[in-house]
N, C-alpha and C. Protein backbone atom coordinates (compact mmCIF):
# COMPACT_ATOMS: atom_id res chain seq x y z
N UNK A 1 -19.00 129.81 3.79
CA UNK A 1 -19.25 128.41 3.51
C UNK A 1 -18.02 127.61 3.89
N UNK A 2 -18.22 126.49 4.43
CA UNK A 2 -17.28 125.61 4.33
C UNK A 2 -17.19 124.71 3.43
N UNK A 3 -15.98 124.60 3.03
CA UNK A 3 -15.65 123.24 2.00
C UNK A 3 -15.18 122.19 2.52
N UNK A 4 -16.09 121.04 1.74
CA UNK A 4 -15.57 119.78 2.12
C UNK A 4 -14.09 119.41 2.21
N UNK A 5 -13.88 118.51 3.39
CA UNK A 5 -12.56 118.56 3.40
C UNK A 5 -11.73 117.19 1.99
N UNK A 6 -10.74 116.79 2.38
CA UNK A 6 -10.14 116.40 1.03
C UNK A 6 -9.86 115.20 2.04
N UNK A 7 -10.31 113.88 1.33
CA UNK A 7 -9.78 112.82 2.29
C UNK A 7 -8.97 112.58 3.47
N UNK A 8 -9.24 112.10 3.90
CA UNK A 8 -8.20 111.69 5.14
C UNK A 8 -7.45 112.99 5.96
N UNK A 9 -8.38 113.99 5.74
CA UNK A 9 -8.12 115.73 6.27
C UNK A 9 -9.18 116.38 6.44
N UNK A 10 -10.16 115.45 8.41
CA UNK A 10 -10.98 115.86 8.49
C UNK A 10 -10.62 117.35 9.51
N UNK A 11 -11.03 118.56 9.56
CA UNK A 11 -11.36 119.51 9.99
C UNK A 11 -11.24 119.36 11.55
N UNK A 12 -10.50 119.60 12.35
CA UNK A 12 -10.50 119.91 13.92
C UNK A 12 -11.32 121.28 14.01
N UNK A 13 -12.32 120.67 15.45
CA UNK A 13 -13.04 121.98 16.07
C UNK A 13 -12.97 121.81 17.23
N UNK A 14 -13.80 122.64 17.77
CA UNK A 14 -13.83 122.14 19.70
C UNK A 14 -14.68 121.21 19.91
N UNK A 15 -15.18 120.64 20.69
CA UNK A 15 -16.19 119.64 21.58
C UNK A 15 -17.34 120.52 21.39
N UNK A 16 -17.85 121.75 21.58
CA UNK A 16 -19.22 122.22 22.05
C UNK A 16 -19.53 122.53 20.34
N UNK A 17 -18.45 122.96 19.57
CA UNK A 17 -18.99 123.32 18.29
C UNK A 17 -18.56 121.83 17.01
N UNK A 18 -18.46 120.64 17.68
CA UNK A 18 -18.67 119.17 16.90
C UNK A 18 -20.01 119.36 17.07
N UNK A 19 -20.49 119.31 18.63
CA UNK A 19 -21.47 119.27 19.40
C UNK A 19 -22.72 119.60 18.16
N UNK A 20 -22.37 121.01 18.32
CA UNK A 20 -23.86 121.93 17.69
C UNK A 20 -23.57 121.27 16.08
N UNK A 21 -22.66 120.97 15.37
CA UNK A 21 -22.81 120.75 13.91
C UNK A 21 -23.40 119.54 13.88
N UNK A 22 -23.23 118.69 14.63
CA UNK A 22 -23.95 117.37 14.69
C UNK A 22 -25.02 117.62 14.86
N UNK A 23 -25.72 118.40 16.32
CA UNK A 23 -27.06 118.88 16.22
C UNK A 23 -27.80 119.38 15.09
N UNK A 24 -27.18 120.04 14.57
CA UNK A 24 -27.49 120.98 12.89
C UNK A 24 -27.76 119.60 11.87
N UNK A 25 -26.71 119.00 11.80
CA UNK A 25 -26.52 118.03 10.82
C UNK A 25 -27.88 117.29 11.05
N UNK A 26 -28.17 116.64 12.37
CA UNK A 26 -28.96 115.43 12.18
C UNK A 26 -30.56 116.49 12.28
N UNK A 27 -31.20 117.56 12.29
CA UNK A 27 -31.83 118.25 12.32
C UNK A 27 -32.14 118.46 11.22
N UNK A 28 -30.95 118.75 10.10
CA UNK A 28 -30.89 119.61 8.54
C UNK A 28 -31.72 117.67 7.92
N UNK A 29 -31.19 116.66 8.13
CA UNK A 29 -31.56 115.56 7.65
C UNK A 29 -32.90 115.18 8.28
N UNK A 30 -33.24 115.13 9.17
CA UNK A 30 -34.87 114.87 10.00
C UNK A 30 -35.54 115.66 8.75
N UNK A 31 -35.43 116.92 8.77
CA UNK A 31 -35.91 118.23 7.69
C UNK A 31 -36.46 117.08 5.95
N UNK A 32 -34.86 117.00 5.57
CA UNK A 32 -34.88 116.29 4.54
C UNK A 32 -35.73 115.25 4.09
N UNK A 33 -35.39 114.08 5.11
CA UNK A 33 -36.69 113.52 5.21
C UNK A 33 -38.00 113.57 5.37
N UNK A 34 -38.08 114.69 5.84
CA UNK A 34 -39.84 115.02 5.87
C UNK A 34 -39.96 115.94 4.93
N UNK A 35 -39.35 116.90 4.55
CA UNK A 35 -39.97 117.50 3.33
C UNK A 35 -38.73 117.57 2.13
N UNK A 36 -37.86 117.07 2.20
CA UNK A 36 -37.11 116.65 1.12
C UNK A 36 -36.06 118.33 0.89
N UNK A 37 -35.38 118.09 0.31
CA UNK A 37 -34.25 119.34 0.34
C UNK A 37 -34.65 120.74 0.19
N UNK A 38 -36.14 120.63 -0.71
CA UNK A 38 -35.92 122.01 -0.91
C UNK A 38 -36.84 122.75 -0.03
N UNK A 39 -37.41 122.07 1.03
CA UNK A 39 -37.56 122.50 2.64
C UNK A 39 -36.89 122.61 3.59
N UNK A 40 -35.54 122.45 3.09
CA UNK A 40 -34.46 123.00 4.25
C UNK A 40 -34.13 124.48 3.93
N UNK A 41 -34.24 125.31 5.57
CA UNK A 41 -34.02 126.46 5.49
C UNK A 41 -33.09 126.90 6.69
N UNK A 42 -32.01 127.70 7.02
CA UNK A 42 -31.43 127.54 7.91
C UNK A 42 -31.67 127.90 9.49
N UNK A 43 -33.34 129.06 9.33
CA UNK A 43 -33.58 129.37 10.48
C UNK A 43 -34.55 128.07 11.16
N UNK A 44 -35.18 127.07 10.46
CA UNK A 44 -35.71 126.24 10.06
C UNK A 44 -34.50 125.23 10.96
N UNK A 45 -33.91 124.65 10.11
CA UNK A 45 -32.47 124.16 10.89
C UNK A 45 -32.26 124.15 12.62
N UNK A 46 -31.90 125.63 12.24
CA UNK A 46 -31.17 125.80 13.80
C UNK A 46 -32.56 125.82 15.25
N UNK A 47 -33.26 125.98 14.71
CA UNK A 47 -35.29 125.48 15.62
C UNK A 47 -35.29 124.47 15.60
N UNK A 48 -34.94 123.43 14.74
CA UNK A 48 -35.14 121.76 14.96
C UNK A 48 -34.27 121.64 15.77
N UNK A 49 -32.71 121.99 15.94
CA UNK A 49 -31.99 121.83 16.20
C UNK A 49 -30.96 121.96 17.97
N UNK A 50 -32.18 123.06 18.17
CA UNK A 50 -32.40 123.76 19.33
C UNK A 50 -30.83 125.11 19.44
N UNK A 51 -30.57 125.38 18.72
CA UNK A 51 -29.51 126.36 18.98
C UNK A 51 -29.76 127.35 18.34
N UNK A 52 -28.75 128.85 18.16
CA UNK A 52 -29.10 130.32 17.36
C UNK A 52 -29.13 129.62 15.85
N UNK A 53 -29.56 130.48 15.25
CA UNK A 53 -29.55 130.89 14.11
C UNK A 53 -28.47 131.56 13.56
N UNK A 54 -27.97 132.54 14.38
CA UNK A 54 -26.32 132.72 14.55
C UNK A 54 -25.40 131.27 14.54
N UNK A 55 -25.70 130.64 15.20
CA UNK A 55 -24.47 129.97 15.26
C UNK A 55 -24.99 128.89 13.91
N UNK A 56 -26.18 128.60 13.19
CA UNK A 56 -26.08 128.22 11.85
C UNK A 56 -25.71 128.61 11.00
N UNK A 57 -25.60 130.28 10.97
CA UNK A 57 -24.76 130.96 9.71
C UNK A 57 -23.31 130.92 9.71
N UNK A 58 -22.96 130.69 11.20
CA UNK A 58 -21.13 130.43 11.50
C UNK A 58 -20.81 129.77 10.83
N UNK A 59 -21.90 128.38 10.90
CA UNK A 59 -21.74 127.41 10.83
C UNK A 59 -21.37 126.84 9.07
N UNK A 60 -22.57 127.29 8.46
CA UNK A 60 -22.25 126.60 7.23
C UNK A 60 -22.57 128.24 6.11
N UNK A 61 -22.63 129.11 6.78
CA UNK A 61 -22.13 130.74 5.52
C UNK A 61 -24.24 130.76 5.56
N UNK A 62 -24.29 129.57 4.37
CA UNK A 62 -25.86 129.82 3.47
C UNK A 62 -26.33 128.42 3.42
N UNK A 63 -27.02 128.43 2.73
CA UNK A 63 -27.89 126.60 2.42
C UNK A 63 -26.62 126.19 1.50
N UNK A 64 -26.33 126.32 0.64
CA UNK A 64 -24.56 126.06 -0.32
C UNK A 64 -23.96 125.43 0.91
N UNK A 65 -23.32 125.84 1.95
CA UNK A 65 -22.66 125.25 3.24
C UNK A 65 -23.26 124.16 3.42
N UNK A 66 -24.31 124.25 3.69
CA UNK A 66 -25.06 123.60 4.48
C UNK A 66 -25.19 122.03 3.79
N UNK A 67 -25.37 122.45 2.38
CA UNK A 67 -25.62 121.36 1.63
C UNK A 67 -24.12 120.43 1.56
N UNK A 68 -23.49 121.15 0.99
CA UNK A 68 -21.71 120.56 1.05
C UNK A 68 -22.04 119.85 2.63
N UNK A 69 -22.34 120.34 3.47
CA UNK A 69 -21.71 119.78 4.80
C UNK A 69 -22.76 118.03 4.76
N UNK A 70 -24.07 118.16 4.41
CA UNK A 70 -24.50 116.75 4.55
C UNK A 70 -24.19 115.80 3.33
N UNK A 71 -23.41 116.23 2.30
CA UNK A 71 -23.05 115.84 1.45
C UNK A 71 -21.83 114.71 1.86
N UNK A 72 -20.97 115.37 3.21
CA UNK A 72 -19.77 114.87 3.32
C UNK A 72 -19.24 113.08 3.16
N UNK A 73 -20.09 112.73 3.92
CA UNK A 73 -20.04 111.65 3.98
C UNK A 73 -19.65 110.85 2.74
N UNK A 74 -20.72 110.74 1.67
CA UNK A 74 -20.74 110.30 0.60
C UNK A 74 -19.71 110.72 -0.51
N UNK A 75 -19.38 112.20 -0.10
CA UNK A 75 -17.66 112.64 -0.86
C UNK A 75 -16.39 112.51 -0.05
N UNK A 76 -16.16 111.98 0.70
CA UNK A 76 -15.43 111.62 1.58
C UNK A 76 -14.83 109.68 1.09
N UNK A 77 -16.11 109.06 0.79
CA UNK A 77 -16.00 107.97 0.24
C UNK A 77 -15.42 108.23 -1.45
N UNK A 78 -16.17 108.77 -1.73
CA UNK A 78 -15.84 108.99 -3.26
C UNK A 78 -14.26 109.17 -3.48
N UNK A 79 -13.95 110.29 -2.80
CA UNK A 79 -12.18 110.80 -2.63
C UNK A 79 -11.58 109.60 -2.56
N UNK A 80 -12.18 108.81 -1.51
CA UNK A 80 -10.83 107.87 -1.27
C UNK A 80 -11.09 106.75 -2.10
N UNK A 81 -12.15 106.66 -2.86
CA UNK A 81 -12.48 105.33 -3.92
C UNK A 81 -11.64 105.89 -5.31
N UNK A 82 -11.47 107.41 -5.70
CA UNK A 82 -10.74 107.28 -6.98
C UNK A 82 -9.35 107.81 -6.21
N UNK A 83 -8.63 108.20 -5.22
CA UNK A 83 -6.97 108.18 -4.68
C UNK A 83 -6.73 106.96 -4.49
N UNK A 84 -7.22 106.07 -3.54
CA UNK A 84 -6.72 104.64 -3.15
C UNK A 84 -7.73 103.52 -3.00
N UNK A 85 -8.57 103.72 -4.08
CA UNK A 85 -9.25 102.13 -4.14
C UNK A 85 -8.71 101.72 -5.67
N UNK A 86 -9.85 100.85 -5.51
CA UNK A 86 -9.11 99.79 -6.99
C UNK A 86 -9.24 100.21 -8.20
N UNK A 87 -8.23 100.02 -9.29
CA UNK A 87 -8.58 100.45 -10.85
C UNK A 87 -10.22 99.95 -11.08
N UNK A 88 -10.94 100.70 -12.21
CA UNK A 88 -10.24 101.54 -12.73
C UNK A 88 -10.19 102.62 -12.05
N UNK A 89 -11.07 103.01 -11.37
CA UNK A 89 -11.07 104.34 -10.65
C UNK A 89 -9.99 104.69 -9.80
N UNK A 90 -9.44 103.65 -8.76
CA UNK A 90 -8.53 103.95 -8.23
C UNK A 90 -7.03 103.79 -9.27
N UNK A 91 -5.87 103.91 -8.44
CA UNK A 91 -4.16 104.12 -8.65
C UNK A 91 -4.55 102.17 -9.93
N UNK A 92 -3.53 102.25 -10.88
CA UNK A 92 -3.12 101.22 -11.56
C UNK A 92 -3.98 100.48 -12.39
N UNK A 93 -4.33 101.39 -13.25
CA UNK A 93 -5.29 101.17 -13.99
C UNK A 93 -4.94 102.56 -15.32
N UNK A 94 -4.64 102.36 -16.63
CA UNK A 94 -4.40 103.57 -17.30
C UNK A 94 -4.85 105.08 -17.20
N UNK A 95 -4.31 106.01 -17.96
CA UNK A 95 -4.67 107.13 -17.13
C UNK A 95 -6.50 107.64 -17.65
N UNK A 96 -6.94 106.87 -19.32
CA UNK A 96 -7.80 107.25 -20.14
C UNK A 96 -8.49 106.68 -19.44
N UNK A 97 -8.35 105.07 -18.90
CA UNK A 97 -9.53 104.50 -18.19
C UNK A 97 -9.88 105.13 -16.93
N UNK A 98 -8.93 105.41 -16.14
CA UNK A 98 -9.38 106.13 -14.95
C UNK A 98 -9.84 107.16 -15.22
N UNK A 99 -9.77 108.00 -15.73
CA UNK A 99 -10.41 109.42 -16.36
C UNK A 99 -11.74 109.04 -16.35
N UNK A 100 -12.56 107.91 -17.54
CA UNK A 100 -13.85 107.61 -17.62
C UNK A 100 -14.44 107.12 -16.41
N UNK A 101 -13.80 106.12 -15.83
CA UNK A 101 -14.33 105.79 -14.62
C UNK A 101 -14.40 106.85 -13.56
N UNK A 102 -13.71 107.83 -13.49
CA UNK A 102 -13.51 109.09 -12.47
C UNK A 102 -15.22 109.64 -12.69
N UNK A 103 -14.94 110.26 -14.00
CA UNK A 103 -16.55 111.16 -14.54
C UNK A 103 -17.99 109.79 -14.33
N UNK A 104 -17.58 108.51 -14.73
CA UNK A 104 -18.86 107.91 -14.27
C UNK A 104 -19.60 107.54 -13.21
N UNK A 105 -18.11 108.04 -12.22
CA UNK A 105 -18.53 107.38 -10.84
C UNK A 105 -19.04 108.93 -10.18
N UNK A 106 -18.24 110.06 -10.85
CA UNK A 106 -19.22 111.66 -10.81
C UNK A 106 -20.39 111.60 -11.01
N UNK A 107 -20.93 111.22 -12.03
CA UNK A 107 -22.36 111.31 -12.78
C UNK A 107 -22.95 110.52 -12.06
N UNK A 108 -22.83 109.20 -11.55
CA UNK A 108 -23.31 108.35 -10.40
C UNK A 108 -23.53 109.20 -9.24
N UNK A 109 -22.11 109.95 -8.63
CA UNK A 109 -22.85 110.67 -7.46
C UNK A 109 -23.27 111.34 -7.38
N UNK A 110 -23.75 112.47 -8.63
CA UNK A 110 -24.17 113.67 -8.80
C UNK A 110 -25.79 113.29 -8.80
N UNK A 111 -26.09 112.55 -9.50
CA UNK A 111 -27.61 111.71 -9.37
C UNK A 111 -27.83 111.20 -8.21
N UNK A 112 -27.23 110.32 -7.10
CA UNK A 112 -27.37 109.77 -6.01
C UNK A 112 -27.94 111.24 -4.89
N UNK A 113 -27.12 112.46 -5.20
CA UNK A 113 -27.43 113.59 -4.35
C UNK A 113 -27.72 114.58 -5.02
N UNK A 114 -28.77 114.61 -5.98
CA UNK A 114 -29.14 115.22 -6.82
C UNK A 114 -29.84 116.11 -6.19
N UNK A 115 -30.55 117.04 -5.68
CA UNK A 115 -31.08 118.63 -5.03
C UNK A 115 -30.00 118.62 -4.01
N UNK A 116 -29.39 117.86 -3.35
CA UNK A 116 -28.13 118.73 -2.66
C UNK A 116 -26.91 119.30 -3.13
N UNK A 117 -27.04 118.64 -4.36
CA UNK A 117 -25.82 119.06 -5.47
C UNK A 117 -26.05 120.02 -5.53
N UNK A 118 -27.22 120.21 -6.36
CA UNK A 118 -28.07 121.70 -7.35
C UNK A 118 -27.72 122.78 -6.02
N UNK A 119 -28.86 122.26 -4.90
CA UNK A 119 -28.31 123.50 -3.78
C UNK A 119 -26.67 124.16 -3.57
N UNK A 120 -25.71 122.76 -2.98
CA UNK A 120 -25.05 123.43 -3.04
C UNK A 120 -23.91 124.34 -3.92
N UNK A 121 -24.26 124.01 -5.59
CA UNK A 121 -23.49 124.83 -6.49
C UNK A 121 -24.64 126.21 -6.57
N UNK A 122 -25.93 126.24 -6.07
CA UNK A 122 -26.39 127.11 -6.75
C UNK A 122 -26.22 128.67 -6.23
N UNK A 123 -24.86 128.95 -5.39
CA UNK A 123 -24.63 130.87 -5.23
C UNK A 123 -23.43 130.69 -6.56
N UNK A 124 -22.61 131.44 -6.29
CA UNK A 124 -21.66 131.93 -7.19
C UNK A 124 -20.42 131.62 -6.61
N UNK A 125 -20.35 130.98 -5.44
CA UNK A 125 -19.33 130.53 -4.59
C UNK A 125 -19.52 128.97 -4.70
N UNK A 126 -20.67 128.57 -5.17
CA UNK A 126 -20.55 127.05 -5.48
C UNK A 126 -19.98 126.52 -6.31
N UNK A 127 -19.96 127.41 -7.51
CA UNK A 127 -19.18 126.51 -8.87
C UNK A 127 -18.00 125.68 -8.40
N UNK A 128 -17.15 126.39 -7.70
CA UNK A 128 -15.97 126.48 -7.68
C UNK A 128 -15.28 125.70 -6.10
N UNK A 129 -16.20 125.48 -5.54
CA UNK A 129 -16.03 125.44 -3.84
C UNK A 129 -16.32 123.86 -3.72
N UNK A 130 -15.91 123.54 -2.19
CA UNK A 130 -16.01 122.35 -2.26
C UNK A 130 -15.60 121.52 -2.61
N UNK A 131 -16.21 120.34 -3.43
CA UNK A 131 -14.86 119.14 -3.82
C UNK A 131 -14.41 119.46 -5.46
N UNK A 132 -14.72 120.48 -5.88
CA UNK A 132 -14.33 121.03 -7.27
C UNK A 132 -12.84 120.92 -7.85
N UNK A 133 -12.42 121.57 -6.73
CA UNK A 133 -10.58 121.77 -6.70
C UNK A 133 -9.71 120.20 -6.35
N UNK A 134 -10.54 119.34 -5.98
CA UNK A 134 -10.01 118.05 -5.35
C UNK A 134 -10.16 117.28 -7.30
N UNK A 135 -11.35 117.74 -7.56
CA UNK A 135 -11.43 116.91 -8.90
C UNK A 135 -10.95 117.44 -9.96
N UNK A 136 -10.77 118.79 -10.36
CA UNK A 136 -9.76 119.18 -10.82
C UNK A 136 -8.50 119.23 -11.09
N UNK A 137 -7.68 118.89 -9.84
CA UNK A 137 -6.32 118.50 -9.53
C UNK A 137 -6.44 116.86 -9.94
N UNK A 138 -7.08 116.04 -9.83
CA UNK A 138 -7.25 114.57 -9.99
C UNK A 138 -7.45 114.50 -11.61
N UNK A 139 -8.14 115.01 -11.98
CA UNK A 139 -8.37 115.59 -13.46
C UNK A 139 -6.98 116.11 -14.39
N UNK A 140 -6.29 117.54 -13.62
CA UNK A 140 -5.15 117.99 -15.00
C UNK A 140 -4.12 116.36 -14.11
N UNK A 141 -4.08 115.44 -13.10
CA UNK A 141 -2.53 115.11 -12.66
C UNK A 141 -3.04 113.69 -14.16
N UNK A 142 -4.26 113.36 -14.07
CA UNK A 142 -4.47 111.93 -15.06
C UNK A 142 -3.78 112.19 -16.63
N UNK A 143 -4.63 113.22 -16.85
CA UNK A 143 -4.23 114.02 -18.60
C UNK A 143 -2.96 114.58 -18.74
N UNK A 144 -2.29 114.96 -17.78
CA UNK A 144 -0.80 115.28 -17.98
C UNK A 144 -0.41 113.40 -18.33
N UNK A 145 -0.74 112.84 -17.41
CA UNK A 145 0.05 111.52 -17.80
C UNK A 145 -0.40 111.16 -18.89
N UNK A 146 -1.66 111.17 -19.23
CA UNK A 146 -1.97 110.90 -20.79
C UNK A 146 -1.20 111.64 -22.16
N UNK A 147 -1.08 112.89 -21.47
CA UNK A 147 -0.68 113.19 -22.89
C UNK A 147 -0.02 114.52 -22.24
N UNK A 148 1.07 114.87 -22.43
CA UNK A 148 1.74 116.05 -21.72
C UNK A 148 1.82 117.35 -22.04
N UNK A 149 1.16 117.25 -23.74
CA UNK A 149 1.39 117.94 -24.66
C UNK A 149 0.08 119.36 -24.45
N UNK A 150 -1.01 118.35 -23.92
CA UNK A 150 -2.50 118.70 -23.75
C UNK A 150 -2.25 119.72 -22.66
N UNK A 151 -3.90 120.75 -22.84
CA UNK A 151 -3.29 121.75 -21.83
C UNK A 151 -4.45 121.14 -20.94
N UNK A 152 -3.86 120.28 -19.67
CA UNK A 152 -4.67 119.56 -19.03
C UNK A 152 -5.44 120.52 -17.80
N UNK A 153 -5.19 121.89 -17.56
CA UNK A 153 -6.02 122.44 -16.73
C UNK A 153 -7.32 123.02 -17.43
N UNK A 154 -7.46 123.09 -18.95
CA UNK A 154 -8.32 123.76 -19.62
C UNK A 154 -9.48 122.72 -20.00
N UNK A 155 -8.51 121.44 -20.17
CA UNK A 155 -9.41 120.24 -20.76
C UNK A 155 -10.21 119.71 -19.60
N UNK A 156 -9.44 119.88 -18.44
CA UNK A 156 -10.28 119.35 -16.56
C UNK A 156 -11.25 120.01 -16.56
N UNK A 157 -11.39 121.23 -16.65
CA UNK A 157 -12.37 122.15 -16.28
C UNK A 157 -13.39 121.98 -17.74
N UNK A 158 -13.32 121.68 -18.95
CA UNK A 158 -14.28 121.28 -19.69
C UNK A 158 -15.41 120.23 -18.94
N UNK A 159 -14.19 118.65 -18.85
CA UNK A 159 -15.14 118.27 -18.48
C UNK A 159 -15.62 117.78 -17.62
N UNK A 160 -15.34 118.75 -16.35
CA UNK A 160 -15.98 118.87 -15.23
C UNK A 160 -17.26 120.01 -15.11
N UNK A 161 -17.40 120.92 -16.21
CA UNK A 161 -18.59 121.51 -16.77
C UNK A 161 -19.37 120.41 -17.40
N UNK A 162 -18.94 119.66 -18.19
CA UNK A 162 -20.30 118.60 -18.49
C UNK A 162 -21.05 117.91 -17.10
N UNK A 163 -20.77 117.77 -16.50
CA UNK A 163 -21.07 117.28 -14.75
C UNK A 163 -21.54 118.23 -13.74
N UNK A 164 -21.40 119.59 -14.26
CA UNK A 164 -22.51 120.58 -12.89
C UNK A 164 -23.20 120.22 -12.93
N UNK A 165 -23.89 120.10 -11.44
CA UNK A 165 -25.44 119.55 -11.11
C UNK A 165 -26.11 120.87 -12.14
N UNK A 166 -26.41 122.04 -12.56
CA UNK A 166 -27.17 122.85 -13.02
C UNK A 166 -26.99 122.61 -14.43
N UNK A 167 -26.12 121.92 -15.16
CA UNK A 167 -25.99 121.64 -16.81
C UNK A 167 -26.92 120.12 -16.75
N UNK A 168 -26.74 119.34 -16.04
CA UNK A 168 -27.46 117.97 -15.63
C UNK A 168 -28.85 118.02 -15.55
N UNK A 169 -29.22 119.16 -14.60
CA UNK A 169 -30.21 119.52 -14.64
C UNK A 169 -30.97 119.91 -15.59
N UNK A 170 -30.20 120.72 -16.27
CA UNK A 170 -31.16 121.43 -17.54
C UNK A 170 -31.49 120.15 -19.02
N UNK A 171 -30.49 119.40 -18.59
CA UNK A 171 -30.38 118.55 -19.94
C UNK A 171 -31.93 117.42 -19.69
N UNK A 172 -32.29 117.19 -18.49
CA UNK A 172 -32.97 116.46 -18.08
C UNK A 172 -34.54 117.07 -18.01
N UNK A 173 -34.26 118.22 -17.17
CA UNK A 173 -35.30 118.88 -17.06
C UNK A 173 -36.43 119.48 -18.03
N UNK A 174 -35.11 120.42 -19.15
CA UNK A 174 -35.97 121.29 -19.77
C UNK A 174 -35.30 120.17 -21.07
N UNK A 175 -34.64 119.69 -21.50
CA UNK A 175 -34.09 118.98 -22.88
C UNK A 175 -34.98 117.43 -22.75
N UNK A 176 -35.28 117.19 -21.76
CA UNK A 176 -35.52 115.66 -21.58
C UNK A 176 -34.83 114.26 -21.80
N UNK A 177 -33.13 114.82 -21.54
CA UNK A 177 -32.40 113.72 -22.05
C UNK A 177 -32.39 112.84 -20.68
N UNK A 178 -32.22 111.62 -20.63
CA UNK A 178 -32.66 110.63 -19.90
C UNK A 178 -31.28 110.04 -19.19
N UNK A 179 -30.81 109.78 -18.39
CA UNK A 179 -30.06 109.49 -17.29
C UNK A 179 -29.04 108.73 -18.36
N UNK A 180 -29.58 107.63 -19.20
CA UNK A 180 -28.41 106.81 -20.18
C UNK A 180 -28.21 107.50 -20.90
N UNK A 181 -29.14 108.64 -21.81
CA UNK A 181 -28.43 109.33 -22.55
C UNK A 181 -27.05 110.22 -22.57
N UNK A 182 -27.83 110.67 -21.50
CA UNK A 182 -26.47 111.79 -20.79
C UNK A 182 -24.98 111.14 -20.58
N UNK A 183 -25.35 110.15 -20.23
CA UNK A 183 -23.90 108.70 -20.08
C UNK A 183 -22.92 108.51 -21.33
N UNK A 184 -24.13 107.97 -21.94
CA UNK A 184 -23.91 107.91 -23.48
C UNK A 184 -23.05 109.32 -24.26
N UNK A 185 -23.84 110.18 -24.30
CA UNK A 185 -23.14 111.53 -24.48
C UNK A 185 -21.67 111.82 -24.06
N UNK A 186 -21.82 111.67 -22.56
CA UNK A 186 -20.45 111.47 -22.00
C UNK A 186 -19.21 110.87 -22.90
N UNK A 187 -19.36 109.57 -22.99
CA UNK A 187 -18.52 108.28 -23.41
C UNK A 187 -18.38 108.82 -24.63
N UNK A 188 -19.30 109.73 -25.64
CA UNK A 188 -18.80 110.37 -26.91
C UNK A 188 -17.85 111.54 -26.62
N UNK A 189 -18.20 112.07 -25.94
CA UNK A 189 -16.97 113.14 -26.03
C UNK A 189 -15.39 112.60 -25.53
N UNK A 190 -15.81 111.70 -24.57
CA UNK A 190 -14.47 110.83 -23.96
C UNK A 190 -13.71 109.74 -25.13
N UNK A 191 -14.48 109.44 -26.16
CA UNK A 191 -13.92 108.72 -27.10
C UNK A 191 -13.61 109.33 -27.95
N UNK A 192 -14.01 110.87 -28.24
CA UNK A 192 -13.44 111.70 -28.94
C UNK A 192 -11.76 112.35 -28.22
N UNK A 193 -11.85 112.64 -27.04
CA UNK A 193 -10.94 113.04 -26.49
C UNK A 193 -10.14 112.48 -25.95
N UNK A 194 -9.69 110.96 -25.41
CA UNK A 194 -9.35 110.20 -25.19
C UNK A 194 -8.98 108.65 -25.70
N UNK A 195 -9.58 108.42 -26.70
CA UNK A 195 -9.57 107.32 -28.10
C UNK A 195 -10.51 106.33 -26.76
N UNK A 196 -10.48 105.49 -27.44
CA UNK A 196 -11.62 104.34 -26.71
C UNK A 196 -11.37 102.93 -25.39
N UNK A 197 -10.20 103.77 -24.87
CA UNK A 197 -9.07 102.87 -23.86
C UNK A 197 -10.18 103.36 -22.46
């Protein structure tokens, strides 16, 4: 699988293999649109696409790849809206407020690409892959400034588990909690863990 890259650190390849991922890419989305994500398949893919099937597994490992890769766009924006856009999310804005605004503008995009999410966390290489490690690091650098004392790699990874597309899922799916609830929920544990800044 490939992981998304981290802002402003897009990935060099050659010309013939931009070539074929673009082919893949706008093929994997034609797909999407006509039968929506969970009709994308990669041999499927690389037939719309006109190239091997080999060179789709190079390409993106599994559907997890695959999904991260049409995802990019929209996390590519995201990165650079909470590093260098405006409080609260972006730089100069406290560290508690940016924290909330960080996770709301998550929960925003996690819904906006909701079955490409699910796809791509759903091997065992997804949890963790991808833009995970970008929000993590953005996550313990805020809570160290909040509070130094806190063990901010244990508390990141909490609550960046409230935000897997597959916990989101279940809360909705099989619990029936409703898009504001889940928000709501959020903002309680963040006012528990953060006071109400």
């Amino acid at each position: 699988m490939h992981p998304l890259p981290m802002a402003g650190q897009p990935p060099a390849e050659r010309a013939d293999a931009a070539r074929n991922r673009q082919r893949l890419v706008d093929a994997a989305l034609r797909i999407v649109a006509a039968k929506g994500v969970a009709g994308l398949a990669l041999d499927e893919v690389a037939r719309e696409a006109g190239v091997g099937v080999g060179t789709a597994y190079r390409r993106f490992g599994d559907l997890s790849g695959l999904a991260y890769t049409l995802m990019e766009g929209h996390e590519v924006r995201f990165q650079e809206a909470f590093l260098d856009g405006p409080p609260p999310l972006g730089p100069g804005a406290p560290p508690a407020a940016r924290i909330r605004a960080f996770l709301h503008a998550l929960l925003d995009l996690q819904r906006d690409q909701w079955e490409l999410r699910l796809l791509a966390t759903s091997t065992a290489q997804g949890w963790g892959s991808g833009p995970y490690k970008t929000y993590h690091l953005h996550l313990v650098t805020l809570l160290d400034e909040l509070d130094p004392a806190r063990d901010a790699a244990y508390t990141a990874s909490v609550l960046l588990a409230l935000l897997q597309p597959a916990v989101l899922d279940h809360q909705q799916r099989v619990l029936g909690l409703t898009p504001d609830r889940i928000r709501s929920g959020l903002d309680t544990v963040l006012d528990a863990l953060l006071g109400h800044g």
